[in-house]
C-alpha atoms as a PDB file:
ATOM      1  CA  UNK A   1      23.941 -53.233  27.226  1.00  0.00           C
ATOM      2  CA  UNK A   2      24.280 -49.336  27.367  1.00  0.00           C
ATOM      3  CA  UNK A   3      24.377 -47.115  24.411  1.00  0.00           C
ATOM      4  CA  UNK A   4      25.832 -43.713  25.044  1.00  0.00           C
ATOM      5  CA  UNK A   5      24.737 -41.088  22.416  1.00  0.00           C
ATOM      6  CA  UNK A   6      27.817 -38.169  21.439  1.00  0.00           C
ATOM      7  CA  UNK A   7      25.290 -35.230  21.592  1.00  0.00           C
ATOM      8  CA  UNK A   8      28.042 -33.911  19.588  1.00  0.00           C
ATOM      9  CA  UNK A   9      27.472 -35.562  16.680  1.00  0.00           C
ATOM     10  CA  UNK A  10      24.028 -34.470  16.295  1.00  0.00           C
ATOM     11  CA  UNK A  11      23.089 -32.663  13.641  1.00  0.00           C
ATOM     12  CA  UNK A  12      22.294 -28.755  14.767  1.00  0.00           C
ATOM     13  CA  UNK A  13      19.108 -27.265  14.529  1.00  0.00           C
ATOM     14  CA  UNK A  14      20.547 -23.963  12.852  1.00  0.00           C
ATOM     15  CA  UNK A  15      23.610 -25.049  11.277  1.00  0.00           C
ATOM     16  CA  UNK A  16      23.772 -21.786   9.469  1.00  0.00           C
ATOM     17  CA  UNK A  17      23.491 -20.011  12.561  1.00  0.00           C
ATOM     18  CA  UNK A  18      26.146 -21.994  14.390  1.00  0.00           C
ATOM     19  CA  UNK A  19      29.189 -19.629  13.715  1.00  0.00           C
ATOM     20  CA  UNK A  20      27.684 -16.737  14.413  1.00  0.00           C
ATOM     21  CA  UNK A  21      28.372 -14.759  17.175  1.00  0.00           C
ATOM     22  CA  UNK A  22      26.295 -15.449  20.661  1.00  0.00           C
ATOM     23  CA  UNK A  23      23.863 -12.516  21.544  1.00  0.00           C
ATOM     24  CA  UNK A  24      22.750 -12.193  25.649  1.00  0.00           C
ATOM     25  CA  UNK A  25      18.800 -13.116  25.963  1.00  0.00           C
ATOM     26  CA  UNK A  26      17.106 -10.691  27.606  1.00  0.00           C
ATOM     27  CA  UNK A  27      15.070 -10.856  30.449  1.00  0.00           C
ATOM     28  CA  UNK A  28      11.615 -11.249  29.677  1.00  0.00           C
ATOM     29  CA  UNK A  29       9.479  -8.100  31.573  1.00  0.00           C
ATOM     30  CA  UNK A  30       6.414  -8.804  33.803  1.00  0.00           C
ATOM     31  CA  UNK A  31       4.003  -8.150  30.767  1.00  0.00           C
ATOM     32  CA  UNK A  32       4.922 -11.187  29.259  1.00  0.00           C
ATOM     33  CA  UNK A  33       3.131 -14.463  30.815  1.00  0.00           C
ATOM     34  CA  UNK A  34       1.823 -17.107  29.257  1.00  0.00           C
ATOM     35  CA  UNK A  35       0.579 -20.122  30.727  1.00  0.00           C
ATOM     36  CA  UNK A  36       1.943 -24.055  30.290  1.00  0.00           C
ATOM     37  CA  UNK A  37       0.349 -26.525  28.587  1.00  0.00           C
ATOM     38  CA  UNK A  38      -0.710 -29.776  30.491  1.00  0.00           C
ATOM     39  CA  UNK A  39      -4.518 -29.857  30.681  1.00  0.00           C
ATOM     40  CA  UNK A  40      -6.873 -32.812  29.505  1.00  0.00           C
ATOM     41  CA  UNK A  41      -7.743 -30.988  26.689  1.00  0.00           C
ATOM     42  CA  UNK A  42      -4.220 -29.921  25.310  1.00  0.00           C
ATOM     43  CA  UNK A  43      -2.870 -33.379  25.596  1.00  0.00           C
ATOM     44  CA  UNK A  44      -5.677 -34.425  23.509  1.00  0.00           C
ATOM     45  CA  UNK A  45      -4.973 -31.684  20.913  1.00  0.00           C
ATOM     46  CA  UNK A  46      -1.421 -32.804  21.725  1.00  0.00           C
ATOM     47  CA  UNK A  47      -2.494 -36.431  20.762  1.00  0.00           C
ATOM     48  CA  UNK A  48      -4.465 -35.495  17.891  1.00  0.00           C
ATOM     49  CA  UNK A  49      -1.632 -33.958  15.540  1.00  0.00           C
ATOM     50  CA  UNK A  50       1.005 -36.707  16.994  1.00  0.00           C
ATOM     51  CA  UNK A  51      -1.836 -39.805  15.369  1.00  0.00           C
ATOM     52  CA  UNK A  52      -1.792 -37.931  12.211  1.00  0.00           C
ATOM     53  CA  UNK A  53       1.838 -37.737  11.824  1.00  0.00           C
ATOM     54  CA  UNK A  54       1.376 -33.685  11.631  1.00  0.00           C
ATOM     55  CA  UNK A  55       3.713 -30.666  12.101  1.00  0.00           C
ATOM     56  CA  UNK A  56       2.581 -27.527  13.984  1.00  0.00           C
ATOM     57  CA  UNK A  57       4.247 -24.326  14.284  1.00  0.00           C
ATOM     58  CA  UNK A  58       3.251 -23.446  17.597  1.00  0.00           C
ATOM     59  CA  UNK A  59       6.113 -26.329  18.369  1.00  0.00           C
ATOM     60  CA  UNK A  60       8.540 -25.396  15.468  1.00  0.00           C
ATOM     61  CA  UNK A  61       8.429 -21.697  15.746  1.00  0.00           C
ATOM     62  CA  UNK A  62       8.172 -22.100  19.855  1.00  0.00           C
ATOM     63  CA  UNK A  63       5.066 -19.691  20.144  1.00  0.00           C
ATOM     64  CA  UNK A  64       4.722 -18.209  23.881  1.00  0.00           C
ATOM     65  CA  UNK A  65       0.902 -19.241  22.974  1.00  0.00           C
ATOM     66  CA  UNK A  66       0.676 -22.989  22.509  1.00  0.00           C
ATOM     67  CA  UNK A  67      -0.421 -23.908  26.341  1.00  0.00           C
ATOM     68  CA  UNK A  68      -3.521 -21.365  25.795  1.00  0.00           C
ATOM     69  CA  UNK A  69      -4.420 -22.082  22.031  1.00  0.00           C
ATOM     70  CA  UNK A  70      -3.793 -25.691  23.117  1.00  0.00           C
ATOM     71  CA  UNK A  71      -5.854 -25.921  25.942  1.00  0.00           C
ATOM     72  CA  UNK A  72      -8.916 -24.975  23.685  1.00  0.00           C
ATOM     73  CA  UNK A  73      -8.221 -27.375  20.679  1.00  0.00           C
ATOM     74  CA  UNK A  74      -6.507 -24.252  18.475  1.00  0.00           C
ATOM     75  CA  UNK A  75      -3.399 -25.694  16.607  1.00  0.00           C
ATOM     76  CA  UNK A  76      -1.577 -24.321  13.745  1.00  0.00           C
ATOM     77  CA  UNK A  77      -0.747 -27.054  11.137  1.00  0.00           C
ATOM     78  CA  UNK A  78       2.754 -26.455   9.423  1.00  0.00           C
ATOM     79  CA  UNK A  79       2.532 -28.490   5.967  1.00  0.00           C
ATOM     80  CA  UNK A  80       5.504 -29.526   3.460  1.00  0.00           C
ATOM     81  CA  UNK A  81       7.876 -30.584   6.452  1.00  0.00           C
ATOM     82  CA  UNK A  82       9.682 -29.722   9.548  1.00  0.00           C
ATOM     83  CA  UNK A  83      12.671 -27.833   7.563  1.00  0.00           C
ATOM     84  CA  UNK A  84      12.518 -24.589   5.777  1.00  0.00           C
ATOM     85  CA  UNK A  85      15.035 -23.963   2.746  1.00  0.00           C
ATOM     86  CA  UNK A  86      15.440 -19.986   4.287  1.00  0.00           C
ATOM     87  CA  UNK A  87      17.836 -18.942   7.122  1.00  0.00           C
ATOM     88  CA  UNK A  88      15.940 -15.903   8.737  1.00  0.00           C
ATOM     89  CA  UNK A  89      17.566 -14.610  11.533  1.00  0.00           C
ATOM     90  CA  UNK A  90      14.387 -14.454  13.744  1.00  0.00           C
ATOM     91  CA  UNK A  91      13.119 -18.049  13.123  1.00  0.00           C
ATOM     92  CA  UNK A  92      13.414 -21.052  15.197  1.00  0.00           C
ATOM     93  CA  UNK A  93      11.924 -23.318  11.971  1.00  0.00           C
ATOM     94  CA  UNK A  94      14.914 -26.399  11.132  1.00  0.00           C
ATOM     95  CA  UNK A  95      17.009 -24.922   8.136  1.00  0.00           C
ATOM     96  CA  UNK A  96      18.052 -27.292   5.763  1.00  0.00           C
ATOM     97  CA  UNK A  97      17.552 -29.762   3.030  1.00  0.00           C
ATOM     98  CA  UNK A  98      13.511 -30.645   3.232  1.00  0.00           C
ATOM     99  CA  UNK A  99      12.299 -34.745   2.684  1.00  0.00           C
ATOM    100  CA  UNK A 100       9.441 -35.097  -0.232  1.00  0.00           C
ATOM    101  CA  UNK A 101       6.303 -34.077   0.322  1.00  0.00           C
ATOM    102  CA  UNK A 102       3.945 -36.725   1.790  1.00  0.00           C
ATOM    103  CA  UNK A 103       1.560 -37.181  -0.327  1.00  0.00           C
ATOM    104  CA  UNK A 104      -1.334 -38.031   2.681  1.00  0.00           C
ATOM    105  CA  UNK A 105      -0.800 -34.814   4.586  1.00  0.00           C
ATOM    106  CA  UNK A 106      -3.812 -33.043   3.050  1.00  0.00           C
ATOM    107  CA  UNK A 107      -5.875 -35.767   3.845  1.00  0.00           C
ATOM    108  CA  UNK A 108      -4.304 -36.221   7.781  1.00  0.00           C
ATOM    109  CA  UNK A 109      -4.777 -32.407   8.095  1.00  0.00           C
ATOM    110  CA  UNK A 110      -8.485 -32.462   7.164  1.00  0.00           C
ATOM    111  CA  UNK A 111      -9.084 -35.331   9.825  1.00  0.00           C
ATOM    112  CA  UNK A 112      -6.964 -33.831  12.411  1.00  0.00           C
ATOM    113  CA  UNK A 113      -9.041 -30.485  11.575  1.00  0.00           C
ATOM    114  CA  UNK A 114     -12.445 -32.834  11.922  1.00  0.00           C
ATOM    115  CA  UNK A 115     -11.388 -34.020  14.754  1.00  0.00           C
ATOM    116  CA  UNK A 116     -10.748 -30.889  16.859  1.00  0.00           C
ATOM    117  CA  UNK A 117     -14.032 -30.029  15.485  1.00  0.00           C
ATOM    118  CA  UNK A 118     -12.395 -26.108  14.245  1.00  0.00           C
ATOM    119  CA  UNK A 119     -14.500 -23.537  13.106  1.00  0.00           C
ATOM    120  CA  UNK A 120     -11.365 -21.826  11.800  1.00  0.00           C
ATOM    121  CA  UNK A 121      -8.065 -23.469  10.930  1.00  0.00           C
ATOM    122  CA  UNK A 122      -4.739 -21.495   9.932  1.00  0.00           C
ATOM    123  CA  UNK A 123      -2.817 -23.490   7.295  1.00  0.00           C
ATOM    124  CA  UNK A 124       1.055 -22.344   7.347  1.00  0.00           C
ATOM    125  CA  UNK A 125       4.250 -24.068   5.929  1.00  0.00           C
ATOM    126  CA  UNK A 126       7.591 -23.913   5.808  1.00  0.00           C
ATOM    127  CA  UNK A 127       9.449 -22.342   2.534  1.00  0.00           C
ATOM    128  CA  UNK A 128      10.182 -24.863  -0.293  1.00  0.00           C
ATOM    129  CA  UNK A 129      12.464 -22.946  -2.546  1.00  0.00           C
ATOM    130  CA  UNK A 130      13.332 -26.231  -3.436  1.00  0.00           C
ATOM    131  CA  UNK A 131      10.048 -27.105  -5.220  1.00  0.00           C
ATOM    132  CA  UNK A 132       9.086 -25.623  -8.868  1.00  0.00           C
ATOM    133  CA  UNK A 133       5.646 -24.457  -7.518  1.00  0.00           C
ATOM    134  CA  UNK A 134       7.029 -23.426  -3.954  1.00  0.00           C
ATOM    135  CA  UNK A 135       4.670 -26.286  -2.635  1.00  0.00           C
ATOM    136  CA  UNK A 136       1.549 -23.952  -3.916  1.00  0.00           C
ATOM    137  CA  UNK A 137       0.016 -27.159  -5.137  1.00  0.00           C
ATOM    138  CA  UNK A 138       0.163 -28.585  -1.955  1.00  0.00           C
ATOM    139  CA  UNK A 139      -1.792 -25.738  -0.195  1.00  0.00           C
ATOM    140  CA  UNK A 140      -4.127 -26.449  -2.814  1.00  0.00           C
ATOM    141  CA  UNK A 141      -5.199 -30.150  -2.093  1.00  0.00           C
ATOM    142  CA  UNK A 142      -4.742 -29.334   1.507  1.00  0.00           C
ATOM    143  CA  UNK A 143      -7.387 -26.433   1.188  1.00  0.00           C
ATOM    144  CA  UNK A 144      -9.331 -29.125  -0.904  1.00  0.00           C
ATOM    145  CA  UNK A 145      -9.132 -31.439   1.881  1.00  0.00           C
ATOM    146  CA  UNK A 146     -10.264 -29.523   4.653  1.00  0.00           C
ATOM    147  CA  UNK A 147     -13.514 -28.666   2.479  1.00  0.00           C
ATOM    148  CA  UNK A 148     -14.299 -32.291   1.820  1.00  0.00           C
ATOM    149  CA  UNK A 149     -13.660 -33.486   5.268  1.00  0.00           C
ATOM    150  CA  UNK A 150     -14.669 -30.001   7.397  1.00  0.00           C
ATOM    151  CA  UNK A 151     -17.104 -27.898   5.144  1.00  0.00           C
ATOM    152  CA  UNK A 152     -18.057 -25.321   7.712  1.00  0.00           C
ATOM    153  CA  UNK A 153     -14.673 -24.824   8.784  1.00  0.00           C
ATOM    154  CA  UNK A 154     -13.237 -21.328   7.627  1.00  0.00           C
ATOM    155  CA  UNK A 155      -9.295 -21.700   6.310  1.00  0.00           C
ATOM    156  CA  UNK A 156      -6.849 -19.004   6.899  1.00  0.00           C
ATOM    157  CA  UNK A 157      -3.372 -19.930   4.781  1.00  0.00           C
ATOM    158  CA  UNK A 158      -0.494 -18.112   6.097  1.00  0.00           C
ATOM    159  CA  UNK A 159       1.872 -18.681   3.118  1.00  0.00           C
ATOM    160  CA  UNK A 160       5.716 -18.437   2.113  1.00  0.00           C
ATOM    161  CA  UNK A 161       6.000 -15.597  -0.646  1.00  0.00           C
ATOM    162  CA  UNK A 162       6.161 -17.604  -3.601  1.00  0.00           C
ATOM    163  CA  UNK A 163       9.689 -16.200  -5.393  1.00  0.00           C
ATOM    164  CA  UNK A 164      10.505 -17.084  -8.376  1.00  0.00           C
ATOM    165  CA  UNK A 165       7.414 -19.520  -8.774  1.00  0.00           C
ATOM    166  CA  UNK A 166       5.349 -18.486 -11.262  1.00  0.00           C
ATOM    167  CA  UNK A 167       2.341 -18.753 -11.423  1.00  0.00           C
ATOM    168  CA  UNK A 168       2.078 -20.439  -7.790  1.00  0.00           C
ATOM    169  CA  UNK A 169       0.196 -17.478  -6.204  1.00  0.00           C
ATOM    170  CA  UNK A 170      -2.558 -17.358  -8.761  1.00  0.00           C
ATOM    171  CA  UNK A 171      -2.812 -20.982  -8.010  1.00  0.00           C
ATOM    172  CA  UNK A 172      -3.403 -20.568  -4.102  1.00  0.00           C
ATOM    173  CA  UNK A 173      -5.717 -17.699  -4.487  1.00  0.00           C
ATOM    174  CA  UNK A 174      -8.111 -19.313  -6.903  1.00  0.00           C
ATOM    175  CA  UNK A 175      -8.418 -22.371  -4.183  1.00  0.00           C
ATOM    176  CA  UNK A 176     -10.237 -19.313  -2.306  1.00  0.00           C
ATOM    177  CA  UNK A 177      -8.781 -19.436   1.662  1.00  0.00           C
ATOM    178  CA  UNK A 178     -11.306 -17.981   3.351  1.00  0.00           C
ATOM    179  CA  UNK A 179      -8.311 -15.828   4.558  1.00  0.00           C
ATOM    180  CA  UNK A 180      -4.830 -15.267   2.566  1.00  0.00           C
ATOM    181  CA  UNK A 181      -2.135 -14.287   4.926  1.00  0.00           C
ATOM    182  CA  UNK A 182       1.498 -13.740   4.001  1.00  0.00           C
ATOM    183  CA  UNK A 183       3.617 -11.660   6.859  1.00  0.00           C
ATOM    184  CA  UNK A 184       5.861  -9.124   6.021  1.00  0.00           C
ATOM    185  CA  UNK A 185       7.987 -10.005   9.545  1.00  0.00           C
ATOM    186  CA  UNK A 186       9.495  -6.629   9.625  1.00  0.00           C
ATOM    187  CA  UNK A 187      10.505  -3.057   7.883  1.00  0.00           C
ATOM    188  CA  UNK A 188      11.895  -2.879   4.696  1.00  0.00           C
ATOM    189  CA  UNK A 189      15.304  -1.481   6.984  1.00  0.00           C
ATOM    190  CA  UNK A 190      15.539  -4.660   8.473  1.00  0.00           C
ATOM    191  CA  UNK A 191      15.421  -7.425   5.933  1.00  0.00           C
ATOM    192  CA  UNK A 192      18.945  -7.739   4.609  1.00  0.00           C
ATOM    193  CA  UNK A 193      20.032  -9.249   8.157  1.00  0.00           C
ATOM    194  CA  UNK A 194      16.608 -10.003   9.445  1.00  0.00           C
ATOM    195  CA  UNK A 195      14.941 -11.886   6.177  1.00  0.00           C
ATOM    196  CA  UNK A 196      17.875 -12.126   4.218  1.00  0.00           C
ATOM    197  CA  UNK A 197      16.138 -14.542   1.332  1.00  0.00           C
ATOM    198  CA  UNK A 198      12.895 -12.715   1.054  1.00  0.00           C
ATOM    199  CA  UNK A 199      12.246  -9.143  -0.746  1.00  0.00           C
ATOM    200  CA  UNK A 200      10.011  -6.294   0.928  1.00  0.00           C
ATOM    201  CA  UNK A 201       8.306  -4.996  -1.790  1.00  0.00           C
ATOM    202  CA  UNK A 202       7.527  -8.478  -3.535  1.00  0.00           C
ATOM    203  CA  UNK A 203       5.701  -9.402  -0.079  1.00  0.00           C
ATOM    204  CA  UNK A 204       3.943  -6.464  -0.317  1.00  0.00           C
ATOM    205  CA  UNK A 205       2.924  -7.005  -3.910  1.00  0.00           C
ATOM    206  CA  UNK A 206       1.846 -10.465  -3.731  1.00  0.00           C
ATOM    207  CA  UNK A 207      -0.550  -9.399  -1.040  1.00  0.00           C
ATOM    208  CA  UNK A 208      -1.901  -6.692  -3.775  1.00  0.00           C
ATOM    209  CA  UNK A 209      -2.076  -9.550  -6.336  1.00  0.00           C
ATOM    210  CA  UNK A 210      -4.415 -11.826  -4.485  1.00  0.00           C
ATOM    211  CA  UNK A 211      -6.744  -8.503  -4.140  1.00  0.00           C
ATOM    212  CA  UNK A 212      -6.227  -8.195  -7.795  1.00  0.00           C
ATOM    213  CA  UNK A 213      -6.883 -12.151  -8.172  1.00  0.00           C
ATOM    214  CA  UNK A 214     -10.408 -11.885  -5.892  1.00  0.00           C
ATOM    215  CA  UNK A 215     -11.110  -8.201  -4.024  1.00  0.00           C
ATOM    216  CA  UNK A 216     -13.522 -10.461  -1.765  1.00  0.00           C
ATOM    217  CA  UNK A 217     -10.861 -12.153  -0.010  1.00  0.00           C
ATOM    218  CA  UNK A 218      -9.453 -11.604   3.394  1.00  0.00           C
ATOM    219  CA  UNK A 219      -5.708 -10.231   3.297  1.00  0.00           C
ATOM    220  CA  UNK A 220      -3.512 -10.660   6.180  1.00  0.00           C
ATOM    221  CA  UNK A 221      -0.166  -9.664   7.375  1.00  0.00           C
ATOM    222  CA  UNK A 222       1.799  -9.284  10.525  1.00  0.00           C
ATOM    223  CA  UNK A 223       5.122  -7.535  11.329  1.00  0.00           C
ATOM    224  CA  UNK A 224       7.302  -8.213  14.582  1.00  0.00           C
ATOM    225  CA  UNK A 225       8.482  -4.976  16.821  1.00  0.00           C
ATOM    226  CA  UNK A 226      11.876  -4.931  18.605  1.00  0.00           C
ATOM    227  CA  UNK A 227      14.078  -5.779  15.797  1.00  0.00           C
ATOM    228  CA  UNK A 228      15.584  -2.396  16.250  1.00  0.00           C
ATOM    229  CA  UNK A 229      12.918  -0.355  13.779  1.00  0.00           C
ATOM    230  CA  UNK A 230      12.154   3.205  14.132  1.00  0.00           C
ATOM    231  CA  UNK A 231       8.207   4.532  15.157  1.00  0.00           C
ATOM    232  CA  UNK A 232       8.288   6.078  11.485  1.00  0.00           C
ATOM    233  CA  UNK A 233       9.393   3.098   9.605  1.00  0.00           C
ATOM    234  CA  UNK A 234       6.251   0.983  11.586  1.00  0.00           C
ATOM    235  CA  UNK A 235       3.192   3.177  10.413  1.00  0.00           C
ATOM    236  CA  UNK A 236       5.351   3.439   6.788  1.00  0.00           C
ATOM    237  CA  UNK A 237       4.583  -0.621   6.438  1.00  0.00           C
ATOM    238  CA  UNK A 238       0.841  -0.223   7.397  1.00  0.00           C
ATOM    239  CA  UNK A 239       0.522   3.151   4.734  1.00  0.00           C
ATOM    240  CA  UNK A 240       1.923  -0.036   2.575  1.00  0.00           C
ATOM    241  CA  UNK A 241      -0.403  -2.469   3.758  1.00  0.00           C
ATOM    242  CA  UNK A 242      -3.473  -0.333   3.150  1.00  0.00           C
ATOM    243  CA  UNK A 243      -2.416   0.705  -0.414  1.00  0.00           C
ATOM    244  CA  UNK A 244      -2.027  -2.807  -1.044  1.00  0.00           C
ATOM    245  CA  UNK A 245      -5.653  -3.096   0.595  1.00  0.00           C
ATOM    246  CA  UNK A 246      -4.733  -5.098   3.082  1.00  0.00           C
ATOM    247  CA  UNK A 247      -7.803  -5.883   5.370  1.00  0.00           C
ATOM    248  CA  UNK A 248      -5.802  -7.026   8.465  1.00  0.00           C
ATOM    249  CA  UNK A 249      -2.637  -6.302  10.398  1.00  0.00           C
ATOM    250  CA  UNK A 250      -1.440  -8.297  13.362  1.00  0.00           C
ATOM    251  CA  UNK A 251       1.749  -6.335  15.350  1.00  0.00           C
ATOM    252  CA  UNK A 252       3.631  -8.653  18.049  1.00  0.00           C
ATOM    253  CA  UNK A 253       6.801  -9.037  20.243  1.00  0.00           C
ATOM    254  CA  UNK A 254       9.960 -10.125  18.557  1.00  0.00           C
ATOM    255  CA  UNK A 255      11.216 -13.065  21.043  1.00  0.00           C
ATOM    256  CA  UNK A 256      14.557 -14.119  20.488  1.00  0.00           C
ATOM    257  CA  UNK A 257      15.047 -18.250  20.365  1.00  0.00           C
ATOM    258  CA  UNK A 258      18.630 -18.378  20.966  1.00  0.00           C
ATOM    259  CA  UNK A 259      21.847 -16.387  21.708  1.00  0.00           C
ATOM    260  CA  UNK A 260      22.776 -17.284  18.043  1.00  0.00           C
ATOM    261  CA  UNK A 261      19.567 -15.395  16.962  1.00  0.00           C
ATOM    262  CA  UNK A 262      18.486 -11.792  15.928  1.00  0.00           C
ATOM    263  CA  UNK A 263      19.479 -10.215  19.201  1.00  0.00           C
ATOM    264  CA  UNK A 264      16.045  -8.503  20.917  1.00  0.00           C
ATOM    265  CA  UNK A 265      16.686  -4.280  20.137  1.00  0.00           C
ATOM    266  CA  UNK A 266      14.473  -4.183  23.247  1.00  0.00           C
ATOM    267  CA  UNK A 267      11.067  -4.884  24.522  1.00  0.00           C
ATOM    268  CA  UNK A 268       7.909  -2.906  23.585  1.00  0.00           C
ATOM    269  CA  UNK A 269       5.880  -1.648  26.270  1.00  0.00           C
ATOM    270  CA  UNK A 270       1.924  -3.041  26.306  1.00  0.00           C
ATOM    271  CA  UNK A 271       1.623   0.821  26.263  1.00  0.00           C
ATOM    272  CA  UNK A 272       3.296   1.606  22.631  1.00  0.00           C
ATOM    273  CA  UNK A 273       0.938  -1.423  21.557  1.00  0.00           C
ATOM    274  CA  UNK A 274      -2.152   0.056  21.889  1.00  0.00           C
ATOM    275  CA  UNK A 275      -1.027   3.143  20.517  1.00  0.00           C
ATOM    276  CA  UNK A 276       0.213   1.419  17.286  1.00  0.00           C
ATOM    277  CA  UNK A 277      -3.204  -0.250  17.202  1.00  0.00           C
ATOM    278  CA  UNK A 278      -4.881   2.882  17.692  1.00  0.00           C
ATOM    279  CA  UNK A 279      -3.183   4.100  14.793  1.00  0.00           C
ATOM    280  CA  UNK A 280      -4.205   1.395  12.277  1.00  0.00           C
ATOM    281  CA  UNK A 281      -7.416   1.393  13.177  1.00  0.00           C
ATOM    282  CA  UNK A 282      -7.377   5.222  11.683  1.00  0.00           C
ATOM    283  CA  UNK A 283      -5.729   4.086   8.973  1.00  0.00           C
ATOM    284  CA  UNK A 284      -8.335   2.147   7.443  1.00  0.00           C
ATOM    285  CA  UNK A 285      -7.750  -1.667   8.521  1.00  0.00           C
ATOM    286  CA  UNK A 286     -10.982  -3.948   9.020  1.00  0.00           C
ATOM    287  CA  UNK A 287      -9.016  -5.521  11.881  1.00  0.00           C
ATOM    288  CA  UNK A 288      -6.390  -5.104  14.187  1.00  0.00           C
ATOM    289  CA  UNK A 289      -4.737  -6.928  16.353  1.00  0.00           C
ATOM    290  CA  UNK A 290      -1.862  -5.388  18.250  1.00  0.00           C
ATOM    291  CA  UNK A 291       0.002  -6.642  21.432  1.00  0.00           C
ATOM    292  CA  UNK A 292       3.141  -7.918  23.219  1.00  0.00           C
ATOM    293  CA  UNK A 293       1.717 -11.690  22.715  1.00  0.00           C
ATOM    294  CA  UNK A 294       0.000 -11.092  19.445  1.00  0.00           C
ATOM    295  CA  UNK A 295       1.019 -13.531  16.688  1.00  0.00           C
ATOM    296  CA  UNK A 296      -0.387 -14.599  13.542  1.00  0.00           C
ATOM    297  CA  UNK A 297      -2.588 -17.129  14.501  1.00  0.00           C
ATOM    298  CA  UNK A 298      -3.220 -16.531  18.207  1.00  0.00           C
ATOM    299  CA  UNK A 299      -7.501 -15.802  18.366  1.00  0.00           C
ATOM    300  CA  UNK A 300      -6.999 -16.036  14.639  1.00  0.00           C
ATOM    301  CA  UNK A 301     -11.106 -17.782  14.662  1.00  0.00           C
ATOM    302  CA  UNK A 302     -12.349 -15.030  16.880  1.00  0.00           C
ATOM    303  CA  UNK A 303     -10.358 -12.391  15.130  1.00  0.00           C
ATOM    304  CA  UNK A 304     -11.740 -13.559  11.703  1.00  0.00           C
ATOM    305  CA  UNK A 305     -15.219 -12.943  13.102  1.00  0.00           C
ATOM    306  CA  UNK A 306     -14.996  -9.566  13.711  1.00  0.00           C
ATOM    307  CA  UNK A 307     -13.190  -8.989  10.752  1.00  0.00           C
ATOM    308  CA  UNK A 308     -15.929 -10.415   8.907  1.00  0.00           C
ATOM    309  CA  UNK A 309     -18.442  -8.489  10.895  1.00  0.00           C
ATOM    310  CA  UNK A 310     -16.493  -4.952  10.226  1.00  0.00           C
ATOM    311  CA  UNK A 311     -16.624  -5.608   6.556  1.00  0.00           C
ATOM    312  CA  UNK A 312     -20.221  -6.021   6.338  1.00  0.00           C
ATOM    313  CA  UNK A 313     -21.117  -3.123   9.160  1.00  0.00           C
ATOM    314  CA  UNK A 314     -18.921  -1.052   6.598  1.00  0.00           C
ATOM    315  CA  UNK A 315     -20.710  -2.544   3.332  1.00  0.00           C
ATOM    316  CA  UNK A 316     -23.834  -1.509   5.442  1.00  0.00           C
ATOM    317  CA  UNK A 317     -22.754   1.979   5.656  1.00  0.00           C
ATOM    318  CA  UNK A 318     -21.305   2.345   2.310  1.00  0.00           C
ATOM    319  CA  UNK A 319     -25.025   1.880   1.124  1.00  0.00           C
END
């Protein structure tokens, strides 16, 4: 017997984003190449997070990246489910109603962690507005995990912002992440149709308030270009970033997922990159990462090195 299966009748990915109207997909320019995946060592990686029943946003989010981070054991574990309770217009995250939380992720994260053998892991998950702590306790026994199972590995959490959840920022920050990151996406211009359900400035002060929490942790945040912001409005968000004493700012490509997505305002040259990062360097970051390809947690280990190393070189100097 043959089933036949009415695609139809599937449920969309984006049902929000279903009657909106279709926007052309650019052509991607020369500058950006990445590399499939299909080596022995990212079907292994591949393997790894399938046996542990994980989620990873390098799949979810469909990052340009995961055939190179892939290839060297580098994956991005996306706790608290495979749907988001937020409709941004960029993302290619499922929007919907999210399951329960399992309660053995934190433990299948910490052996999927020991088993890639990480240095440095980055921690993400979707938004759970649904939750009365946001799923802040969540990132807690995760963090807890990884320490039992993967002591020497360093944790970067890249986390939702936390509105309207009392209380569930303090709770993340005292877990101490070896790195907090929480990305502001875009400029303040931008977030009514870009990240409708989030607010600028309470992004940028929940990255202040984990300074305030502990001044020796790591602070992290990232911003997307060709969402249709102005020059001005860019180096605005990193005079923001710095007064929040932010220690690191990452600066990538917007690319567009589907013609019912943000449409692309146009492609950043590798050129206006490096001038951006030249600029935040001079503003006072510890580290800066700045490219067509550059995402949150792409080199995110090597990356945490040097930002590591800056801040001592410039404890050394402050002497």
């Amino acid at each position: 017997m043959v089933t036949l299966l009415d695609k139809t009748r599937q449920k969309p990915r984006h049902p929000e984003k279903v009657n909106r109207p279709e926007n052309p997909i650019l052509k991607k320019p020369s500058w950006i190449r990445v590399k499939a995946g299909g080596s022995p060592v990212y079907e292994k990686t591949r393997k790894i997070v399938r046996d542990n029943n994980l989620v990873t946003v390098c799949e979810e989010a469909g990052c340009p990246n995961i055939g190179e981070c892939w290839s060297k054991k580098h994956a991005t574990m996306m706790i608290m489910g495979d749907t988001c309770t937020r409709a941004c217009a960029f993302c290619n995250v499922r929007t919907g109603i999210p399951g329960p939380l399992d309660p053995q992720e934190p433990a299948n994260v910490a052996d999927a962690v020991k088993k890639l053998g990480l240095n440095h892991v980055v921690i993400t998950s979707v938004d759970r507005d649904d939750l009365d702590d946001g799923g802040a306790n969540h990132f807690v026994e995760t963090i807890a995990a990884i320490r039992q199972e993967a002591p020497n590995t360093t944790i970067e959490i890249l986390t939702p912002d936390f509105l309207r959840k009392a209380g569930a920022l303090e709770r993340v920050a005292l877990a101490k992440p070896d790195v907090f990151n929480h990305n502001l996406e875009t400029v303040p211009s931008r977030y009514l149709t870009v990240r409708p359900g989030a607010r600028y400035f309470h992004s940028l002060r929940l990255l202040q308030q984990v300074k305030e929490i502990d001044p020796s942790q790591f602070t992290k945040s990232g911003i997307m270009l060709g969402l249709g912001e102005e020059r001005n409005e860019v180096l605005q968000v990193m005079d923001d970033l710095r007064s929040a004493n932010v220690d690191f700012i990452t600066i990538g490509q917007y690319l567009q997922p589907s013609s019912r997505h943000y449409p692309i305002d146009r492609f950043v040259t590798p050129e206006e990159f490096k001038a951006y990062e030249t600029i935040a360097w001079t503003k006072g970051f510890s580290m800066v990462s700045s490219s067509p390809l550059t995402r949150s947690s792409h080199h995110a280990g090597e990356d945490f090195e040097k930002l590591r190393a800056n801040r001592n070189n410039n404890l050394g100097q402050d002497i």
